[in-house]
N, C-alpha and C. Protein backbone atom coordinates (compact mmCIF):
# COMPACT_ATOMS: atom_id res chain seq x y z
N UNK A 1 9.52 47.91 37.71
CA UNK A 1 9.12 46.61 38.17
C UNK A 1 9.63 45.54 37.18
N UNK A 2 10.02 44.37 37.86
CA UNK A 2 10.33 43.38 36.66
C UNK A 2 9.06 43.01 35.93
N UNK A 3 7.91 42.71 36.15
CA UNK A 3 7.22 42.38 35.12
C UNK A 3 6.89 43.53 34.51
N UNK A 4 7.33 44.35 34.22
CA UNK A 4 6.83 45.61 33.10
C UNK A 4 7.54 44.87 31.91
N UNK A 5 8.65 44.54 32.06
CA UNK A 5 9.45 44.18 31.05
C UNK A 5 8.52 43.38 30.29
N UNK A 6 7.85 42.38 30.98
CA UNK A 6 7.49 41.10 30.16
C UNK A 6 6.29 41.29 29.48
N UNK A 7 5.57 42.61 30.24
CA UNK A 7 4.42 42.74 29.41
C UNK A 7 4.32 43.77 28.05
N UNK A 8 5.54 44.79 28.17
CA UNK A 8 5.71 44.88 26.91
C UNK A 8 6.41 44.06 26.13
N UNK A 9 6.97 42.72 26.42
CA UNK A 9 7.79 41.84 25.40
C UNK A 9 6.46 41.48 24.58
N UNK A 10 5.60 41.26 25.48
CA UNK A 10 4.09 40.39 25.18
C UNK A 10 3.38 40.52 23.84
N UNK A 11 3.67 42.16 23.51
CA UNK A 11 2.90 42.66 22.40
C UNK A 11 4.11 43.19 21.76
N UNK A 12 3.46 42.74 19.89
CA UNK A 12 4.49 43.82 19.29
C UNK A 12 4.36 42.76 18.15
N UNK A 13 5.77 43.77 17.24
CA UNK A 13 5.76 42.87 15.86
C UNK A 13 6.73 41.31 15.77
N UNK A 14 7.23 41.39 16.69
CA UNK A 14 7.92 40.13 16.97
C UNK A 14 7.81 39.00 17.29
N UNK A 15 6.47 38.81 17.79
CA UNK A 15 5.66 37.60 17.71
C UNK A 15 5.69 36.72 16.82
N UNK A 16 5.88 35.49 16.41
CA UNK A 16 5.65 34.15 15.59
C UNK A 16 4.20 34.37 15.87
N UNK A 17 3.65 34.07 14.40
CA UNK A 17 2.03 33.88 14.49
C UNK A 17 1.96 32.70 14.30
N UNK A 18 0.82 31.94 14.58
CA UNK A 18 0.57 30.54 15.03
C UNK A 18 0.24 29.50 13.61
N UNK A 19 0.84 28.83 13.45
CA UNK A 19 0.51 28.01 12.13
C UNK A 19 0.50 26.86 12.40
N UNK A 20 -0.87 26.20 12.01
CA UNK A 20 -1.34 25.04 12.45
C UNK A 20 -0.48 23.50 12.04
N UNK A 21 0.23 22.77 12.35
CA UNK A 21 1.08 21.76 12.03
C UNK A 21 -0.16 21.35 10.62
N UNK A 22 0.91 20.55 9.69
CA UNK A 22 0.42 20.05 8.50
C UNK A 22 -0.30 18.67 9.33
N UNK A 23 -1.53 17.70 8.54
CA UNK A 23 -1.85 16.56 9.02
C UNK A 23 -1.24 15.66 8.41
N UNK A 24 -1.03 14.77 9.15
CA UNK A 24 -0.53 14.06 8.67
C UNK A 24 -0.78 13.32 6.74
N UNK A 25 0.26 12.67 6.71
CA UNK A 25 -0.19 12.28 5.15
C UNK A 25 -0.72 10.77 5.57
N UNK A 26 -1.68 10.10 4.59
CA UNK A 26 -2.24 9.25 4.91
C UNK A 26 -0.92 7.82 4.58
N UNK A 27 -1.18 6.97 5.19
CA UNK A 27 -0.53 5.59 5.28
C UNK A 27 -0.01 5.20 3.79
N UNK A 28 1.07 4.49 3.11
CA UNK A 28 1.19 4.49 1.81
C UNK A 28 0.84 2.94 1.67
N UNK A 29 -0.29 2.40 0.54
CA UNK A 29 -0.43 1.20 0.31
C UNK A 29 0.62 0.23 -0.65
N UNK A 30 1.08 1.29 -1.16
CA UNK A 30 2.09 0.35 -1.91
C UNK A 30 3.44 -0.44 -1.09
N UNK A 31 3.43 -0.38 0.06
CA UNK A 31 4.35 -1.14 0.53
C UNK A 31 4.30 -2.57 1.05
N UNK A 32 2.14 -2.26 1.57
CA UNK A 32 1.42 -3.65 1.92
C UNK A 32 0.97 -4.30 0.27
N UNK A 33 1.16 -3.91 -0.55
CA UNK A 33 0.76 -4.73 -2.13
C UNK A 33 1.53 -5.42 -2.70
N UNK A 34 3.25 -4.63 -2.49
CA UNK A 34 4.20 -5.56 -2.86
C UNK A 34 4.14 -6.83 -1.85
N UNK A 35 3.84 -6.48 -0.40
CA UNK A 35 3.87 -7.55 0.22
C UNK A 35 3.17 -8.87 0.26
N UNK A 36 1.90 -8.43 0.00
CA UNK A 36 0.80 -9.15 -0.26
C UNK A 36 1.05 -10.25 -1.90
N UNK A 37 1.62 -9.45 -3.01
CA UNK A 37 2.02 -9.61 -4.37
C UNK A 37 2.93 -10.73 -3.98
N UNK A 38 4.22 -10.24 -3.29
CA UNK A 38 5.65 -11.32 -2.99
C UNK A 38 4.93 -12.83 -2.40
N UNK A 39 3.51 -12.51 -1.20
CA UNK A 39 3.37 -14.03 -0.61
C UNK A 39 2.62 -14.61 -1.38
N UNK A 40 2.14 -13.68 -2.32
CA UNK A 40 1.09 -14.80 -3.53
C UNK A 40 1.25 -15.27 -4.39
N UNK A 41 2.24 -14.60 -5.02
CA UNK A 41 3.27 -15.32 -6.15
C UNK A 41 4.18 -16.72 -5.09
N UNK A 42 4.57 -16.19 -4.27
CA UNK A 42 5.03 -17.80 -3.42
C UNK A 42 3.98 -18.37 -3.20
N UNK A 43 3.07 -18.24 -2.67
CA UNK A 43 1.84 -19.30 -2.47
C UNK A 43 1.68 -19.62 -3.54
N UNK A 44 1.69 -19.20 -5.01
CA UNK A 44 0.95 -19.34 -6.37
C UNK A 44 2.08 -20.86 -6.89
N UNK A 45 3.32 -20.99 -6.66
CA UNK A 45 4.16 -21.62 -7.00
C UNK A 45 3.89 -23.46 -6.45
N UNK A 46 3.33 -23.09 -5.34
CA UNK A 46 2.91 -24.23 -4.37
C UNK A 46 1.04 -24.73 -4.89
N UNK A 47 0.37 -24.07 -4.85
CA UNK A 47 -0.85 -24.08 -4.61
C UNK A 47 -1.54 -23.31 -5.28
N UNK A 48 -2.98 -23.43 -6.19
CA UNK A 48 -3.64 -22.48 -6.44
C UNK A 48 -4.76 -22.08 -5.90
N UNK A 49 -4.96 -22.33 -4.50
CA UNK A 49 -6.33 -21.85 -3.78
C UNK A 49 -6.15 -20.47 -3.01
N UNK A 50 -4.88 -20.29 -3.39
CA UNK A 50 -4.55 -18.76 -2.69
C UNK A 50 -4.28 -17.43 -3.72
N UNK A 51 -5.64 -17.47 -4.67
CA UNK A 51 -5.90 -16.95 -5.93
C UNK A 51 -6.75 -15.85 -5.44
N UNK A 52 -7.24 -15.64 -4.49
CA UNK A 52 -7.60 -14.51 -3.67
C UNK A 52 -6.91 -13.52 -3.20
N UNK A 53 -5.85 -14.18 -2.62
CA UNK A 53 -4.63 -12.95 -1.90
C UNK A 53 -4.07 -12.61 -3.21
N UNK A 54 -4.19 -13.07 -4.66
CA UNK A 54 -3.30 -12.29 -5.46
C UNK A 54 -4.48 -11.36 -5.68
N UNK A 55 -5.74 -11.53 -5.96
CA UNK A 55 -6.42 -10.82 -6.19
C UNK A 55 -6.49 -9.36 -5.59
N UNK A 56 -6.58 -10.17 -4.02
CA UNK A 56 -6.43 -8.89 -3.17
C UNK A 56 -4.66 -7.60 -3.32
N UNK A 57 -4.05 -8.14 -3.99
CA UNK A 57 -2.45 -7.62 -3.85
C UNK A 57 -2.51 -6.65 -5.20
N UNK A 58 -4.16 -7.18 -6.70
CA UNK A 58 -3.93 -6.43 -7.38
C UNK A 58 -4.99 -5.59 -6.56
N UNK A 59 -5.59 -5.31 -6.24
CA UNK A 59 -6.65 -4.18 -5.87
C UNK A 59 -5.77 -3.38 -4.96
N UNK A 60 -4.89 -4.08 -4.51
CA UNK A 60 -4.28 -2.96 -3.48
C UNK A 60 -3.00 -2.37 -4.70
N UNK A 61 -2.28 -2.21 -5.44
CA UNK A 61 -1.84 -2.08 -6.10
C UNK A 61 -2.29 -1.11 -6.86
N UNK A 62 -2.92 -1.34 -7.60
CA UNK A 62 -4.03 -0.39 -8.42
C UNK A 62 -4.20 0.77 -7.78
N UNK A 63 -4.59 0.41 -5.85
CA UNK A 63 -4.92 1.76 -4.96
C UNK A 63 -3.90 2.32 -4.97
N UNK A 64 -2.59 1.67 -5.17
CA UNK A 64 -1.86 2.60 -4.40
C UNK A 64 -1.10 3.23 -5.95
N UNK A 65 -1.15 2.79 -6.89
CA UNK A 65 -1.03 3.22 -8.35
C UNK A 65 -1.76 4.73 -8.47
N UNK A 66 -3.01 4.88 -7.89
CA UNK A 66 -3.82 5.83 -7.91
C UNK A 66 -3.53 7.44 -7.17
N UNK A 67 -3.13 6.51 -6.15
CA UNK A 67 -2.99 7.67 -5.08
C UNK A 67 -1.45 8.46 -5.57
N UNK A 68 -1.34 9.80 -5.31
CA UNK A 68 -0.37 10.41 -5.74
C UNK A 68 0.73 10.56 -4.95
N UNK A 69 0.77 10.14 -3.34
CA UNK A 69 1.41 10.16 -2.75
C UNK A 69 2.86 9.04 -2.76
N UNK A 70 2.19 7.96 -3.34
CA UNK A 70 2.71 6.71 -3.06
C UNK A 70 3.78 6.45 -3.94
N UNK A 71 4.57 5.67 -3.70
CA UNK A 71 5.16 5.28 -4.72
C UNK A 71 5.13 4.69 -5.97
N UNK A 72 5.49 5.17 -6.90
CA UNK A 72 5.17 4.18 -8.35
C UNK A 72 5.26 2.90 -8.68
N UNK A 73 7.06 3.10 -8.44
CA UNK A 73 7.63 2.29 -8.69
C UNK A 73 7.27 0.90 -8.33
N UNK A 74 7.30 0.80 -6.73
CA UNK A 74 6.80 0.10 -5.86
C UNK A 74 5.49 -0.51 -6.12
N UNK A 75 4.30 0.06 -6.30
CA UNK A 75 3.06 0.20 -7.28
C UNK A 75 3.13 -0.94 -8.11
N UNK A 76 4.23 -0.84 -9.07
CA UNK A 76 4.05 -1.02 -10.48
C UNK A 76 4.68 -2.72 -10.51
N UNK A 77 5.76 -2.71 -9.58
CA UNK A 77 5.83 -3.87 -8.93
C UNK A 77 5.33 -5.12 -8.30
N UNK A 78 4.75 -4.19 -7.46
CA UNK A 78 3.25 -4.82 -6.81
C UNK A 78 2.44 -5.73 -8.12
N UNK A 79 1.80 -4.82 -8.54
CA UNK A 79 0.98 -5.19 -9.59
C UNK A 79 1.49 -6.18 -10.83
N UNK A 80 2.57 -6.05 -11.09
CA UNK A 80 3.28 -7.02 -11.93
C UNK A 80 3.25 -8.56 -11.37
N UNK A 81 3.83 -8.32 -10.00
CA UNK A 81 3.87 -9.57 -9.21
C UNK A 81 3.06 -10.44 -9.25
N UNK A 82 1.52 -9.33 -8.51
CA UNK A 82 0.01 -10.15 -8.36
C UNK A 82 -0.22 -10.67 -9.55
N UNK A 83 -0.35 -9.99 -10.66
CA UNK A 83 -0.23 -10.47 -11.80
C UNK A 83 -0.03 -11.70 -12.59
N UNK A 84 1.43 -12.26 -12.23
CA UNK A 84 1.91 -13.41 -12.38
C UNK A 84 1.45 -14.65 -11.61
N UNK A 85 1.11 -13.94 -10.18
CA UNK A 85 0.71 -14.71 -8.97
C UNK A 85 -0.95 -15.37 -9.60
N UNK A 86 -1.62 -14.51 -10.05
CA UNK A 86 -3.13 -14.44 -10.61
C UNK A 86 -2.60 -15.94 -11.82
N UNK A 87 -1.69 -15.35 -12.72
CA UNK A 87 -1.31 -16.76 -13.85
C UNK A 87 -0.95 -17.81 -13.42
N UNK A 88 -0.05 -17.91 -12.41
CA UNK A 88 0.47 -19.33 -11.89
C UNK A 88 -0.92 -20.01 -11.32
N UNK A 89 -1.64 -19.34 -10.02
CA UNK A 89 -2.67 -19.66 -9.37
C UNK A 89 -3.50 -20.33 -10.48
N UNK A 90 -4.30 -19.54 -11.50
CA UNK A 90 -4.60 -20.17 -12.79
C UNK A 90 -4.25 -21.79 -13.25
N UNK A 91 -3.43 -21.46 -13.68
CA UNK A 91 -2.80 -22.63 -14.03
C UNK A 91 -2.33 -23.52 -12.72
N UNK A 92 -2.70 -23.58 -11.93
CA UNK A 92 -2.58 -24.73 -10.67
C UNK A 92 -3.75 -25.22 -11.15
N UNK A 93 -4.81 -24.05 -10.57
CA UNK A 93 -6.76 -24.58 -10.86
C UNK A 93 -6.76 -24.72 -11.92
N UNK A 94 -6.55 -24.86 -12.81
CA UNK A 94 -6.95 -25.62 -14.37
C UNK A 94 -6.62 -26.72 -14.76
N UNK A 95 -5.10 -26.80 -13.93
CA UNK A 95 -4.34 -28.08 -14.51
C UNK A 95 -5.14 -29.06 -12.67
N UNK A 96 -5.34 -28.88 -11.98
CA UNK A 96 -5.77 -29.81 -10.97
C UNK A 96 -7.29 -29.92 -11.28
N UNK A 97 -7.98 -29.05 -12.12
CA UNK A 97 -9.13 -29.55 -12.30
C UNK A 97 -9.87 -30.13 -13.49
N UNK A 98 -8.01 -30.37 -14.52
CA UNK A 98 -8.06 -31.60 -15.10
C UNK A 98 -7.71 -32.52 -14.85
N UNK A 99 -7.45 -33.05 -13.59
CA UNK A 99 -6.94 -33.91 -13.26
C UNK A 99 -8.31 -35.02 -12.65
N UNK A 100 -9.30 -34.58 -12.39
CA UNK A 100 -10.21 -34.92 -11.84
C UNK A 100 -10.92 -35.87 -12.83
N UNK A 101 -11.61 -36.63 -12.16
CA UNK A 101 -11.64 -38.24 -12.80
C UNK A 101 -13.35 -37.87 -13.46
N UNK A 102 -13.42 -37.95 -14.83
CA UNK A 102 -14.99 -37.00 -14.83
C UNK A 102 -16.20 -38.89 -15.09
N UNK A 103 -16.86 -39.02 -14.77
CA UNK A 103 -17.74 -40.14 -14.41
C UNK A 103 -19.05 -40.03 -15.43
């Protein structure tokens, strides 16, 4: 019969045994830190009320410094950036809030 064939193909040592796909790896943050880092250091150049988003660019930075998946480099970047972004911002709010007329 033709299906005899198939049911001894069915069993035996030739089978692939079943191995569950890897999960995925989680999302890498260091690519949203440099990004976040690059618009805050530009915002920081203009304005210092956007001393938050650097803030936020080092915390993400740091995360992604942490995590082992991520990139370093990128990371280390990030964090340098916010960094500077954090000093300029600074020095906007210090120097505009000597500017203020004290009564």
């Amino acid at each position: 019969m033709p299906t005899a064939q198939l049911e001894m193909a069915a069993f035996g040592d030739h089978l692939i045994p079943y191995v569950p796909p890897e999960p995925p790896a989680p999302r890498s943050l260091a690519p949203w830190a440099l990004a976040l880092a690059i618009l805050a250091l530009t915002a920081s150049l203009f304005t210092g009320w956007l001393l938050p988003l650097g803030v936020t660019a080092v915390v993400f930075s740091a995360l992604s410094l942490r995590r082992p998946r991520d990139s370093r480099r990128v990371g280390g970047w990030a964090l340098a950036l916010a960094v500077v972004s954090l000093a300029f911002s600074a020095g906007w709010l210090i120097w505009g809030f000597s500017q203020l007329a004290v009564v």
